[in-house]
Each structure stands twice: as structure tokens, then as C-alpha cells.
N, C-alpha and C. Protein backbone atom coordinates (compact mmCIF):
# COMPACT_ATOMS: atom_id res chain seq x y z
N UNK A 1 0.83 -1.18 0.00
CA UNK A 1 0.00 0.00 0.00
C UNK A 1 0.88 1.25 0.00
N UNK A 2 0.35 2.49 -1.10
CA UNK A 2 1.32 3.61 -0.82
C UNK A 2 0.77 4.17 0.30
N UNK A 3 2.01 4.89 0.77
CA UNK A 3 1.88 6.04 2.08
C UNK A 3 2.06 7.24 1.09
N UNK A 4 1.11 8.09 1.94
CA UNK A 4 0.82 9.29 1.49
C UNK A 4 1.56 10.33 1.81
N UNK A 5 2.23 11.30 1.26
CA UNK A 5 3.33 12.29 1.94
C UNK A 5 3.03 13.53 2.03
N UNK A 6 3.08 14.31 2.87
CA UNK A 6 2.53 15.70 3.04
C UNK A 6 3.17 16.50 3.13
N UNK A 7 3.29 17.49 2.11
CA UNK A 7 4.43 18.78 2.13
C UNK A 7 3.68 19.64 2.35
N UNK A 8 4.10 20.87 3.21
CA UNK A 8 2.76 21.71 3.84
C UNK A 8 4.06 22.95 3.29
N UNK A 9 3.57 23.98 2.59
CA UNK A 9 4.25 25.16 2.96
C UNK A 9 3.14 26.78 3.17
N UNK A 10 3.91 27.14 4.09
CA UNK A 10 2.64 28.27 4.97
C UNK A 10 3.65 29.86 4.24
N UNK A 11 2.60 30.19 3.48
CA UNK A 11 3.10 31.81 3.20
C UNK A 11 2.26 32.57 3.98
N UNK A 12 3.05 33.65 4.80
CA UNK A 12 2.71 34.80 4.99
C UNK A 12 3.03 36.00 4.94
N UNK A 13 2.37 36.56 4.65
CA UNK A 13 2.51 37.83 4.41
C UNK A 13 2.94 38.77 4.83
N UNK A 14 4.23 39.40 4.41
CA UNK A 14 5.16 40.19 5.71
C UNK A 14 5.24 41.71 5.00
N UNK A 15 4.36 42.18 4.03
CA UNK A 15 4.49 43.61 3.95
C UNK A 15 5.52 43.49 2.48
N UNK A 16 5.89 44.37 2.73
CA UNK A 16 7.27 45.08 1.69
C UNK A 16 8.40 43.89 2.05
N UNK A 17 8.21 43.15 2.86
CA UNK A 17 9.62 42.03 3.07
C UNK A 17 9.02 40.82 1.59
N UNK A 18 7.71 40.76 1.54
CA UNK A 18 7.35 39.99 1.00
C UNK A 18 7.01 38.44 1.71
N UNK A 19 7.22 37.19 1.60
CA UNK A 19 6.18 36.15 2.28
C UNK A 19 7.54 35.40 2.88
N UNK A 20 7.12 34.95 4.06
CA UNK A 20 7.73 34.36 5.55
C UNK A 20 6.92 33.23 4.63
N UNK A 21 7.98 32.24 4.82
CA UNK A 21 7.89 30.77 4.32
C UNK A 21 8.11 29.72 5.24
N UNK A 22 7.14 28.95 5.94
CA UNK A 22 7.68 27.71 6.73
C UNK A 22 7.34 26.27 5.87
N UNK A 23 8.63 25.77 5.44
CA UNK A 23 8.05 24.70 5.59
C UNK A 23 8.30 23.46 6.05
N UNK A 24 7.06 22.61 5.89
CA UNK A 24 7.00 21.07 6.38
C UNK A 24 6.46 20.18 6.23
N UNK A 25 6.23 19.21 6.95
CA UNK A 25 5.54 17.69 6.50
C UNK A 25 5.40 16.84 7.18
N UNK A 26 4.58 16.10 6.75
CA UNK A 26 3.48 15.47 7.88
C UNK A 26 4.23 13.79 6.38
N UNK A 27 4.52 12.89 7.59
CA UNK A 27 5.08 11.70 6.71
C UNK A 27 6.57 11.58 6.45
N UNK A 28 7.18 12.62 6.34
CA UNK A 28 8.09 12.84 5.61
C UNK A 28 9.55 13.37 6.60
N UNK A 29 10.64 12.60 6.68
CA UNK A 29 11.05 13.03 8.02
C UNK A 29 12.33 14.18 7.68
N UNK A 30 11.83 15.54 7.96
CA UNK A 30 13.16 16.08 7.53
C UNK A 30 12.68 17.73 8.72
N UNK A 31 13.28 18.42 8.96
CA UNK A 31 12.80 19.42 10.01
C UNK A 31 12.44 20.48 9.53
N UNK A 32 11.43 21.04 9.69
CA UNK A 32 10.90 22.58 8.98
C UNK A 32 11.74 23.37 9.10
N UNK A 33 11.52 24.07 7.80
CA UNK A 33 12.71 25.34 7.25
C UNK A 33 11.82 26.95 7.23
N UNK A 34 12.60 27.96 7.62
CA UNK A 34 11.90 28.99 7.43
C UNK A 34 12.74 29.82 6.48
N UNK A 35 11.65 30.49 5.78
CA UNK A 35 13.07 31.75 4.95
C UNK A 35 11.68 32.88 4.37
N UNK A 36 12.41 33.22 3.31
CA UNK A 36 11.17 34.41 2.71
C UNK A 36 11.04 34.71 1.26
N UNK A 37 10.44 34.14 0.94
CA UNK A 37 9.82 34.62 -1.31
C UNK A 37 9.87 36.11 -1.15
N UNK A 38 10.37 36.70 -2.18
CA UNK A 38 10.17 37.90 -2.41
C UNK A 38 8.84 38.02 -2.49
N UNK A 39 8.39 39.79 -2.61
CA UNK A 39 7.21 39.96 -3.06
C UNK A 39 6.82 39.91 -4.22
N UNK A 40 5.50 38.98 -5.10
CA UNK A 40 5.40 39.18 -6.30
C UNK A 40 5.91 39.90 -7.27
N UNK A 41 6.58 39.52 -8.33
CA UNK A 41 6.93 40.73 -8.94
C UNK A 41 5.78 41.62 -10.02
N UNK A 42 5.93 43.05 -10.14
CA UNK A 42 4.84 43.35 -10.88
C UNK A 42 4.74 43.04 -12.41
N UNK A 43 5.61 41.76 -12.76
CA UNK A 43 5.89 41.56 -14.12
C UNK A 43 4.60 40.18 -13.92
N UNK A 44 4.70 39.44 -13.15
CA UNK A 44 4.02 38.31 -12.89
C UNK A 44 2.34 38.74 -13.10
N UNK A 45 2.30 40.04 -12.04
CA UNK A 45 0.58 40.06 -11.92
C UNK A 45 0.51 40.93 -13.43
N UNK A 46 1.32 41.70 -13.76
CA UNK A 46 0.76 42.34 -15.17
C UNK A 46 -0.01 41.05 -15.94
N UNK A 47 1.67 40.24 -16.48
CA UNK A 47 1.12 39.12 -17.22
C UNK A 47 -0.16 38.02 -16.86
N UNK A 48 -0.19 37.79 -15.51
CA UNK A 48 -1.50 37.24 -15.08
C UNK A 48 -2.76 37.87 -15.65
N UNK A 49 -2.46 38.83 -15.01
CA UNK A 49 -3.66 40.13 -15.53
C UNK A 49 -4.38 40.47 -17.16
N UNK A 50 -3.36 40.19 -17.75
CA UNK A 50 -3.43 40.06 -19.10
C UNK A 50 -4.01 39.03 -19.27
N UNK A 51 -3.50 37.77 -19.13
CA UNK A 51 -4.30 36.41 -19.70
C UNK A 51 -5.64 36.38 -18.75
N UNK A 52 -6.13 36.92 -17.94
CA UNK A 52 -7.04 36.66 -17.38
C UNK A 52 -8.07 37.63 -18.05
N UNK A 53 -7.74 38.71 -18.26
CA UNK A 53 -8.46 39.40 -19.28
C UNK A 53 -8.69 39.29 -20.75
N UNK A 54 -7.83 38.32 -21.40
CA UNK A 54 -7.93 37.74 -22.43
C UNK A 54 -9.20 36.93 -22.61
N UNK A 55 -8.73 36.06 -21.38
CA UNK A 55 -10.26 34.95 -20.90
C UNK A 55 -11.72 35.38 -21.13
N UNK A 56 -11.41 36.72 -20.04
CA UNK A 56 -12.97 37.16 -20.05
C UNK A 56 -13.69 37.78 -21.09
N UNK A 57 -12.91 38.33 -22.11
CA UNK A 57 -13.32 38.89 -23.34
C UNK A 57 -13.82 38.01 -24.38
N UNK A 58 -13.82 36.52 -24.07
CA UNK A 58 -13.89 35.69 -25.17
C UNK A 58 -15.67 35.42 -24.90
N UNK A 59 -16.71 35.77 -26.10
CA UNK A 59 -17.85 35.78 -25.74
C UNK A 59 -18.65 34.54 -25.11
N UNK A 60 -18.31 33.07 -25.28
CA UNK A 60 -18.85 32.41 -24.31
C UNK A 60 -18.39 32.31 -23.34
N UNK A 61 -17.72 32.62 -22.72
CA UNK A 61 -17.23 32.80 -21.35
C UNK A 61 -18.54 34.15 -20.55
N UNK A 62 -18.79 34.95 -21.56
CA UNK A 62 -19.71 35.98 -20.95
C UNK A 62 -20.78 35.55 -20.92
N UNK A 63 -21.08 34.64 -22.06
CA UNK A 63 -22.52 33.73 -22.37
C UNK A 63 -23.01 33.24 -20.55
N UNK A 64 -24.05 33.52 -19.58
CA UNK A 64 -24.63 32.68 -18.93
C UNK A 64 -24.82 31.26 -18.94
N UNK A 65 -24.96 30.56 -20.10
CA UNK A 65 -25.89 29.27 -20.55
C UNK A 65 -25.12 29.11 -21.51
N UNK A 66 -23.68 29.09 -21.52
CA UNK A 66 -22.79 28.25 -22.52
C UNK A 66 -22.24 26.88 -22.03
N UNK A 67 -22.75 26.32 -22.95
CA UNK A 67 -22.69 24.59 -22.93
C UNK A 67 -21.44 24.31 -23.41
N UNK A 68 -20.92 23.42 -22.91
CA UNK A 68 -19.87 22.67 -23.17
C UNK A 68 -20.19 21.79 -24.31
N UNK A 69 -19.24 22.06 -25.64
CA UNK A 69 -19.34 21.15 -26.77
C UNK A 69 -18.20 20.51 -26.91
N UNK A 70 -18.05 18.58 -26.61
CA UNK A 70 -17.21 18.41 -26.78
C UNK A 70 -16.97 18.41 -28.64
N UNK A 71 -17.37 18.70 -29.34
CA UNK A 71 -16.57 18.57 -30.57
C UNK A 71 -16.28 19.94 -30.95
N UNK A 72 -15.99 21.23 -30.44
CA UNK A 72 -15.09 22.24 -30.06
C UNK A 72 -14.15 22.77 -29.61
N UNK A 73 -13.26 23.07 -29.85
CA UNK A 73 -12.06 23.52 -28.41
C UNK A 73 -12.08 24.96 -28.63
N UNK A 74 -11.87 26.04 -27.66
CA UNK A 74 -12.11 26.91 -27.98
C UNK A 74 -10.31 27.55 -27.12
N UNK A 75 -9.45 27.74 -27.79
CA UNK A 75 -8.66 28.63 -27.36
C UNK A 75 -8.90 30.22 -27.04
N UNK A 76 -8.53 30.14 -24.97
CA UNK A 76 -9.50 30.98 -24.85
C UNK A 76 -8.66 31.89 -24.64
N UNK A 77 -6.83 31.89 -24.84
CA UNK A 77 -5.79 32.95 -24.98
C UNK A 77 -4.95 32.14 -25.44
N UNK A 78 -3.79 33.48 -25.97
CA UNK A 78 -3.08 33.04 -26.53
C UNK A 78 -1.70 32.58 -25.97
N UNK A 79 -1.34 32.13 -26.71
CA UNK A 79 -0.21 31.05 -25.81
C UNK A 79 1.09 31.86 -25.64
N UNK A 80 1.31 32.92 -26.14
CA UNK A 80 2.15 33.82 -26.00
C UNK A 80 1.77 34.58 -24.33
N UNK A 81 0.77 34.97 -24.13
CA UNK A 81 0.00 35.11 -22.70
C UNK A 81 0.37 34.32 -21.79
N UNK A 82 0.21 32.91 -22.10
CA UNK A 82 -0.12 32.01 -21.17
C UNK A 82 1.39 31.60 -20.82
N UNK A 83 2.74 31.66 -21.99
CA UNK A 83 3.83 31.65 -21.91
C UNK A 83 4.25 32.65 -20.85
N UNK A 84 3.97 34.08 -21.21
CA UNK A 84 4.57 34.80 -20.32
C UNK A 84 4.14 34.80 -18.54
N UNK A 85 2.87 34.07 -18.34
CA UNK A 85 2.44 33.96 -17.04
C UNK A 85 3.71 33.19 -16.60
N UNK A 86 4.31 31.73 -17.40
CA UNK A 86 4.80 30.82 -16.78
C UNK A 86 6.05 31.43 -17.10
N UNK A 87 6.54 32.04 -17.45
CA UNK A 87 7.78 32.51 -17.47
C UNK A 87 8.32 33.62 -16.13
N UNK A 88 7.22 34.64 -16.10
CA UNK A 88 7.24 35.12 -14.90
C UNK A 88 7.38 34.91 -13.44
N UNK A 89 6.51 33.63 -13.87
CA UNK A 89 6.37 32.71 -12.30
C UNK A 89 7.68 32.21 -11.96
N UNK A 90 8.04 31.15 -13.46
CA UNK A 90 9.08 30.81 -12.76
C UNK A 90 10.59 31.57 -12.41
N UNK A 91 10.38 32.83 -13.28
CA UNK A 91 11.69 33.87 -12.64
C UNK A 91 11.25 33.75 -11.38
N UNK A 92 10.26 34.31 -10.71
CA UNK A 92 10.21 34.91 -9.28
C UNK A 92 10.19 33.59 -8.35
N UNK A 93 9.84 32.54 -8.54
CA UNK A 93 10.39 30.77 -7.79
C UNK A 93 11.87 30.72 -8.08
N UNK A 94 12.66 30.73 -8.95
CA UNK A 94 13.92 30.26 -9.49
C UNK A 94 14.46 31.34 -9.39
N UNK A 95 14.31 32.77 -8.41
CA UNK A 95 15.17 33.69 -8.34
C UNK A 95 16.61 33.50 -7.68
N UNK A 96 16.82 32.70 -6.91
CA UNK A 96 17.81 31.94 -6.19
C UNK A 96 18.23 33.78 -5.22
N UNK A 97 16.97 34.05 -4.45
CA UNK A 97 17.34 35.09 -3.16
C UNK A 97 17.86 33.69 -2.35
N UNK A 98 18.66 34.85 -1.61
CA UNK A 98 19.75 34.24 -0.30
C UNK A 98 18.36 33.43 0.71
N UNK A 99 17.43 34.42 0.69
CA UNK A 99 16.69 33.84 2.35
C UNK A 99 15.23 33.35 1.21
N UNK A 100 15.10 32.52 0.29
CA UNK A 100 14.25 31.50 -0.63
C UNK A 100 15.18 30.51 -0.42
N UNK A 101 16.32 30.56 -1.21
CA UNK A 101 17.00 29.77 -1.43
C UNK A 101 17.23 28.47 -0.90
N UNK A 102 17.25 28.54 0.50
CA UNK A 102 17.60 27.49 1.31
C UNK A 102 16.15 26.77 1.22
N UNK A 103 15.05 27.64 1.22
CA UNK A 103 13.27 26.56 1.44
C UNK A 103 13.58 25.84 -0.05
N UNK A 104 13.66 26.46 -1.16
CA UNK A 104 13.68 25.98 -2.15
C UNK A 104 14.51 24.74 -2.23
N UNK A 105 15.88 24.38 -1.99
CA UNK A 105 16.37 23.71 -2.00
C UNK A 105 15.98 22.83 -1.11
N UNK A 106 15.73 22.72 -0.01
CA UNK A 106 14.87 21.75 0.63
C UNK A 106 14.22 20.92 0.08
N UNK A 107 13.02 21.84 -0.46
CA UNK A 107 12.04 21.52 -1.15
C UNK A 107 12.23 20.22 -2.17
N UNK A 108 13.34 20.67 -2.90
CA UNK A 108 13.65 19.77 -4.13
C UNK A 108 14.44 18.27 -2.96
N UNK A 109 15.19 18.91 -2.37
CA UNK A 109 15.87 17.76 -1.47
C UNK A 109 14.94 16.59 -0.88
N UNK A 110 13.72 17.12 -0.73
CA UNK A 110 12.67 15.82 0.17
C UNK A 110 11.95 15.50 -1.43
N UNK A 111 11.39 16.17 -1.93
CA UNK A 111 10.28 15.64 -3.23
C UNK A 111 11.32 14.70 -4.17
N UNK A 112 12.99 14.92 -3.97
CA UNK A 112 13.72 14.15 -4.60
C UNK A 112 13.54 12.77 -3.74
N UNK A 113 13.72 12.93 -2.65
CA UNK A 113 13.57 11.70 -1.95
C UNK A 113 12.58 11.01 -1.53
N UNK A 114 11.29 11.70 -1.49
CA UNK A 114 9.88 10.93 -1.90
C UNK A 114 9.52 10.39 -3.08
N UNK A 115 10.37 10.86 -4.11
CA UNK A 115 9.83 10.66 -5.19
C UNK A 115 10.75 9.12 -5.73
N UNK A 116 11.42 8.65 -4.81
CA UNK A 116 12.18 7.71 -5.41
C UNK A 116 11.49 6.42 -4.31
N UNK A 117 10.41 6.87 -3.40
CA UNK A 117 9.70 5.90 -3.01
C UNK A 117 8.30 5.46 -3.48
N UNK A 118 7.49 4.77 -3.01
CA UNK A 118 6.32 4.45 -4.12
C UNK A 118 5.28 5.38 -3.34
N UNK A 119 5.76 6.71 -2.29
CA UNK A 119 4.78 7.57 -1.87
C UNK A 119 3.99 8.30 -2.39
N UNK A 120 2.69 8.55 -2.25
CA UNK A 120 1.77 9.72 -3.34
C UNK A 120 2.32 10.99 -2.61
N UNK A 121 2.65 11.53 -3.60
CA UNK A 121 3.44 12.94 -2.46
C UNK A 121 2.29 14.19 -2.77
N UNK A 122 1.75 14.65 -1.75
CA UNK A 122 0.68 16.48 -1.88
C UNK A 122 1.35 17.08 -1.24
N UNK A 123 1.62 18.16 -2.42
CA UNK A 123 1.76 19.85 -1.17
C UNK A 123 0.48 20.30 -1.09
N UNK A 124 0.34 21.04 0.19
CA UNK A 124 -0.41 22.12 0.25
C UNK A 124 0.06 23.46 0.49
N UNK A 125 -0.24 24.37 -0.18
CA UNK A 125 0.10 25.39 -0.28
C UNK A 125 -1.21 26.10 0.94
N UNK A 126 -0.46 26.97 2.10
CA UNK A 126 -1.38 27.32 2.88
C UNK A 126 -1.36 28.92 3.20
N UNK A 127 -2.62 29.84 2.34
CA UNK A 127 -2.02 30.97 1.91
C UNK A 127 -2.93 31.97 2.40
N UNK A 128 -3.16 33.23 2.53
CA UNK A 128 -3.67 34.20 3.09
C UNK A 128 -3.83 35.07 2.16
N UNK A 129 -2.90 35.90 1.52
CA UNK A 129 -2.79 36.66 0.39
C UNK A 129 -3.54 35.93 -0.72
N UNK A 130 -4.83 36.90 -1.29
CA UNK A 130 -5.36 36.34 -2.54
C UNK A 130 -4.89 36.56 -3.74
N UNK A 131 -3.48 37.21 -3.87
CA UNK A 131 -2.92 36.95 -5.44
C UNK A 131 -2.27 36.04 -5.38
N UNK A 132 -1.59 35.55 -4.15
CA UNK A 132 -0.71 34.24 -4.55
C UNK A 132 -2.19 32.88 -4.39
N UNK A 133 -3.34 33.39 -4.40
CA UNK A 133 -4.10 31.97 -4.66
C UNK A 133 -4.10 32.00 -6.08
N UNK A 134 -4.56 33.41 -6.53
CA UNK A 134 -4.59 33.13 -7.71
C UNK A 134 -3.51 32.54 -8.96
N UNK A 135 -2.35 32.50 -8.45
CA UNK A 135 -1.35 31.82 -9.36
C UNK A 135 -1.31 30.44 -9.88
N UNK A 136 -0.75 29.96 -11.05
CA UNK A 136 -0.43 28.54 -11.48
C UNK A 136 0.09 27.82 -11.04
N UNK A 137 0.38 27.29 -9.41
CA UNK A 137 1.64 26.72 -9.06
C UNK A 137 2.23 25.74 -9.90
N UNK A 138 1.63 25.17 -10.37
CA UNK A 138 1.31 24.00 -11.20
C UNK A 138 2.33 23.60 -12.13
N UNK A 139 2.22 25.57 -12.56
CA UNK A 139 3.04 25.78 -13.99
C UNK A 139 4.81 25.70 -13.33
N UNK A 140 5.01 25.72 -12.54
CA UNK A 140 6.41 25.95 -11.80
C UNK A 140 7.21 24.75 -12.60
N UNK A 141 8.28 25.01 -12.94
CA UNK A 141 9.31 24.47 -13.73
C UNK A 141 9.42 23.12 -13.04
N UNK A 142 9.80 23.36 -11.48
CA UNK A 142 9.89 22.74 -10.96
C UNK A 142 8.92 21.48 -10.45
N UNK A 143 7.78 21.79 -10.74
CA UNK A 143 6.79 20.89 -10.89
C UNK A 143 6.56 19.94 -12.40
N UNK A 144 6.63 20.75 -13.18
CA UNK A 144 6.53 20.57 -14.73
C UNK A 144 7.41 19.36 -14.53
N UNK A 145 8.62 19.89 -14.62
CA UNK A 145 9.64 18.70 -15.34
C UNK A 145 10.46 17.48 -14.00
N UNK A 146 10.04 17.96 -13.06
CA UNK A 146 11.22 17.14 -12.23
C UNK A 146 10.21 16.14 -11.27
N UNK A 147 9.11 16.77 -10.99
CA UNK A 147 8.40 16.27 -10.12
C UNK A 147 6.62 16.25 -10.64
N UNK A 148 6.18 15.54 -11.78
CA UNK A 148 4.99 15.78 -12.20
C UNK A 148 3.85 15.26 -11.32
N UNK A 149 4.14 14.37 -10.89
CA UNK A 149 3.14 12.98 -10.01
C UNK A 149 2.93 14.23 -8.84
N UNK A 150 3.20 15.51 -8.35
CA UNK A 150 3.09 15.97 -7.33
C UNK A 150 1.90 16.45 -7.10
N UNK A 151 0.78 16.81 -6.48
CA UNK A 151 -0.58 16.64 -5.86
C UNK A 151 -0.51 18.35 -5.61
N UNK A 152 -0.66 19.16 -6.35
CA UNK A 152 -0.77 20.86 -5.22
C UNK A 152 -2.01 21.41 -4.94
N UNK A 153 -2.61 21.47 -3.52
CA UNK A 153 -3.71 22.21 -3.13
C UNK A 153 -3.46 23.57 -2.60
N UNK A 154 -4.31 24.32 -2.65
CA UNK A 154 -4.29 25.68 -2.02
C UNK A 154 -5.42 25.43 -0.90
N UNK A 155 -5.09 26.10 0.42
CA UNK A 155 -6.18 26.18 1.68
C UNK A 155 -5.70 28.03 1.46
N UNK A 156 -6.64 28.29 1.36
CA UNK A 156 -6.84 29.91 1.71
C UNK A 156 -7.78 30.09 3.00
N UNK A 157 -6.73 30.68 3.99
CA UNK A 157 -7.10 31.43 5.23
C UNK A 157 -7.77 32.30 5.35
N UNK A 158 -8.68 32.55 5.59
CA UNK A 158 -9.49 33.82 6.02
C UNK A 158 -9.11 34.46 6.97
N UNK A 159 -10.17 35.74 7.14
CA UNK A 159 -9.22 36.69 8.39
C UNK A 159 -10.34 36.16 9.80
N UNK A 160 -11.58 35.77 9.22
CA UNK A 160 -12.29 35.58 10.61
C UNK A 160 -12.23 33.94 10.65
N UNK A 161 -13.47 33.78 11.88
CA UNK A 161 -13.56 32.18 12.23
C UNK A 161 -14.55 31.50 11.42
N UNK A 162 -14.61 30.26 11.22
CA UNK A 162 -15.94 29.74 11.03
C UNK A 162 -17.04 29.67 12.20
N UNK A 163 -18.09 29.93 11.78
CA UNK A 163 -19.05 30.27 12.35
C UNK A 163 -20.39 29.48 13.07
N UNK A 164 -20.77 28.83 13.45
CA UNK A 164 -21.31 27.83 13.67
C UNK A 164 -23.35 28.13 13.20
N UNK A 165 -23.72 27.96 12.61
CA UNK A 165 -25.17 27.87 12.02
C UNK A 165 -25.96 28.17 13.22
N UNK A 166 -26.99 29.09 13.36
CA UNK A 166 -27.98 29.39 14.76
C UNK A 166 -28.71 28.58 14.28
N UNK A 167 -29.29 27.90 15.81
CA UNK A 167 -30.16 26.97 16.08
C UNK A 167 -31.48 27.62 15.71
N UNK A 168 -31.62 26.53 15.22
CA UNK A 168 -33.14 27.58 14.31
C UNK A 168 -34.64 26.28 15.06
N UNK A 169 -35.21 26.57 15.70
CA UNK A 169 -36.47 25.52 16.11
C UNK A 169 -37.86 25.93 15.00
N UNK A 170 -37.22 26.76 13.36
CA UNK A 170 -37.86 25.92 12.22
C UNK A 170 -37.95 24.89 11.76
N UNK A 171 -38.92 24.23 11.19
CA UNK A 171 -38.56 23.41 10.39
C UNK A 171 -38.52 23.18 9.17
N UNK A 172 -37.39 22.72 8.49
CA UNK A 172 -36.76 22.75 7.23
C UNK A 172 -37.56 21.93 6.72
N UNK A 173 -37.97 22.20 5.33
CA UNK A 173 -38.47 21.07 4.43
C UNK A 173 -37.61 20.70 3.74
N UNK A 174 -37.13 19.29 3.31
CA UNK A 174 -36.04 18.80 2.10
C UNK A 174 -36.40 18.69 0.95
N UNK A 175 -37.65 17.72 0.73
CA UNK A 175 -38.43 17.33 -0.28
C UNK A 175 -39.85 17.40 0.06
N UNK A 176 -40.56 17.44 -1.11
CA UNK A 176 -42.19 16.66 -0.94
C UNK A 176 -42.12 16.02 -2.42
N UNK A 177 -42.98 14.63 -1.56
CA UNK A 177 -42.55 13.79 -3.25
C UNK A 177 -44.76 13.54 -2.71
N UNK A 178 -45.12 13.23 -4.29
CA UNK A 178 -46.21 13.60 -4.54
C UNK A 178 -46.89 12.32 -5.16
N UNK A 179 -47.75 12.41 -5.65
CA UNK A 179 -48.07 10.95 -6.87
C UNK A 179 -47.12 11.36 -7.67
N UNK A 180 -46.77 9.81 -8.02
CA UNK A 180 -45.43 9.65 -8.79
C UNK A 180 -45.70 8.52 -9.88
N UNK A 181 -47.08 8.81 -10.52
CA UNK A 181 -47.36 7.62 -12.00
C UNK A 181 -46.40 8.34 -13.00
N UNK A 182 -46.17 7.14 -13.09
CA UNK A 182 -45.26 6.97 -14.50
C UNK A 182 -43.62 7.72 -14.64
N UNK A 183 -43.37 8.01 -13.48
CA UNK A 183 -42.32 8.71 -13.28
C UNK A 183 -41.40 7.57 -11.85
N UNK A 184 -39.93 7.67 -12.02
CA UNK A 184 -39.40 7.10 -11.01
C UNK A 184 -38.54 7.99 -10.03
N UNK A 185 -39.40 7.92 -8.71
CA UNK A 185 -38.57 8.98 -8.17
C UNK A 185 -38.06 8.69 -7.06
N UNK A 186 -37.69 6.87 -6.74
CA UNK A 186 -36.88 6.18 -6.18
C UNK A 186 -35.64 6.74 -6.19
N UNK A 187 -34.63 7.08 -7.49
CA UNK A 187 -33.06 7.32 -7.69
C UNK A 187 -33.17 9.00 -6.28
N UNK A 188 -34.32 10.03 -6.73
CA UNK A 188 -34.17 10.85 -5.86
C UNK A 188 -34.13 11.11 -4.26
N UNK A 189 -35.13 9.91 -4.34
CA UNK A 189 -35.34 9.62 -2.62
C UNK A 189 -33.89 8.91 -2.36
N UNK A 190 -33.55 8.63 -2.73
CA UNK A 190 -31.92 7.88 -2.55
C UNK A 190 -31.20 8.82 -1.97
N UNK A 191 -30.87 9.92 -3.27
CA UNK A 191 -30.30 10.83 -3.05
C UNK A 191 -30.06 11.55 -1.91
N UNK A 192 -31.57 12.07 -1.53
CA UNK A 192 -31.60 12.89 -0.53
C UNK A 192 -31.67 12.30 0.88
């Protein structure tokens, strides 16, 4: 049976220093590292910005009630766009700063050594700042070519708590099922 490996890395947000990096792992035996990513560069969110606006200009995307046709593909930017997102990204990952440097190398140091076991390896990316949700991690060089099998989630933090639902002494209706000739509405009662 594979064991599952957990790479956790926590950005936060430190201002003009740019993002305080811890990371670690759950499975995986090596000791959490701290250091700091620069701040986005404004070459990254331009180009983001661009292909994302490319996107939205394309008229079924604006369409409400656009159906998916599979015998269509619809290129919805251009790959010159979509190039420069991943090019950007990976300058500002592969910048080799003094205080990245060392998480980065880590990084590659354990996913090298998970990856030569039969472990399913996930990062989670655990983030606060909503432009770094919005990025490709995906697209990272370093993902691309060295480590593809790798699993990346984003948990985005909020600033408040979860909240717990007021006790409500309404009562909720789920369904009303009715005469049901000629119709089967067994699969629904399942459902619900």
C-alpha cells in the first residue's frame, strides 16, 4: 500500500519584506525550514492580468448558458500570454534570493527523496494573500519537469472564524414527493 506524503508550505505575508515561508511535512522526516519569497513581482501580476483578461473577453465565457461542446475547443488565450504567465512565475520561484533559497532547496531535497519511493506525495500550499491563490503553481518548472506525479492544493485562510449555524427551532423542508405515476422517483429519494 502507498503512504501518502505531506508537504505543507505556509506563506505569509510580511508587507514590503514579502512572504515568511515555513516549511513542512506530515510523513516525511526532515525538520521545517523557514526563509522568505520575495514579493510578487509586478511583471508576474501584469502578465497574469493580461491572460485573465484575455479569458474574459472571449464571448462564451460571458454567455450565462454556454454549454460545453465536446466537438469544439475553444482557445480561450493566446499562448504567447499564457507563456509569459509561466515565465514570470518561474523567474520569481527560481530567483535563487539568499533567504528562498535554502526553502527551495529543501524543497527539491525531500520531493527528490519521496519521489524515489512508491509515496503519493501532496503539497499544500497554505495561503492568506489572494494573489498568490490566484497563481499557477502548477506551472512551476519545478513541478513541470522534475516532479509531475506531485498533488498541489491551495487552503486559503481567512481573516475571521468559522461560524457555527444558529439553532433555528424551524422546520426545514427537504423534499415533498407527490403521486409519482409513470415517473421514477426512487433514484431521488436515494439521493436525498
Amino acid at each position: 500500500m502507498e503512504a501518502i506524503k505531506i508537504i505543507k508550505i505556509k506563506l505569509i505575508d510580511s508587507g514590503e519584506n514579502g512572504f515568511h515561508v515555513i516549511l513542512n511535512s506530515i510523513g516525511a522526516n526532515f525538520e521545517p525550514i523557514d526563509g522568505f519569497l520575495p514579493c510578487l513581482p509586478a511583471e508576474l501580476e501584469k502578465s497574469f492580468n493580461q491572460w485573465q483578461s484575455a479569458y474574459s473577453q472571449l464571448e462564451d465565457v460571458r454567455k450565462v448558458a454556454t454549454r460545453i461542446s465536446p466537438q469544439s475547443v475553444v482557445n480561450y488565450s493566446s499562448n504567447e500570454e499564457k507563456e509569459q504567465v509561466k515565465i514570470s512565475l518561474n523567474q520569481w520561484l527560481d530567483s535563487g534570493e539568499s533567504s528562498w533559497q535554502p526553502v527551495r532547496d529543501e524543497l527539491i531535497s525531500v520531493l527528490s527523496s519521496l519521489g524515489n519511493s512508491d509515496s503519493e506525495i501532496r503539497l499544500f500550499l497554505d495561503i492568506q494573500n489572494p494573489n498568490l491563490c490566484r497563481i499557477p503553481w502548477q506551472e512551476w518548472n519545478l513541478f513541470q519537469s522534475r516532479f509531475p506525479q506531485t498533488e498541489i492544493a491551495i487552503r486559503v485562510r481567512g481573516q475571521g472564524r468559522f461560524r457555527r449555524p444558529r439553532k433555528s427551532s424551524k422546520v426545514r423542508i427537504i423534499a415533498i414527493v407527490g403521486k409519482s405515476d409513470g415517473i421514477n422517483t426512487q433514484l431521488d429519494l436515494e439521493v436525498i
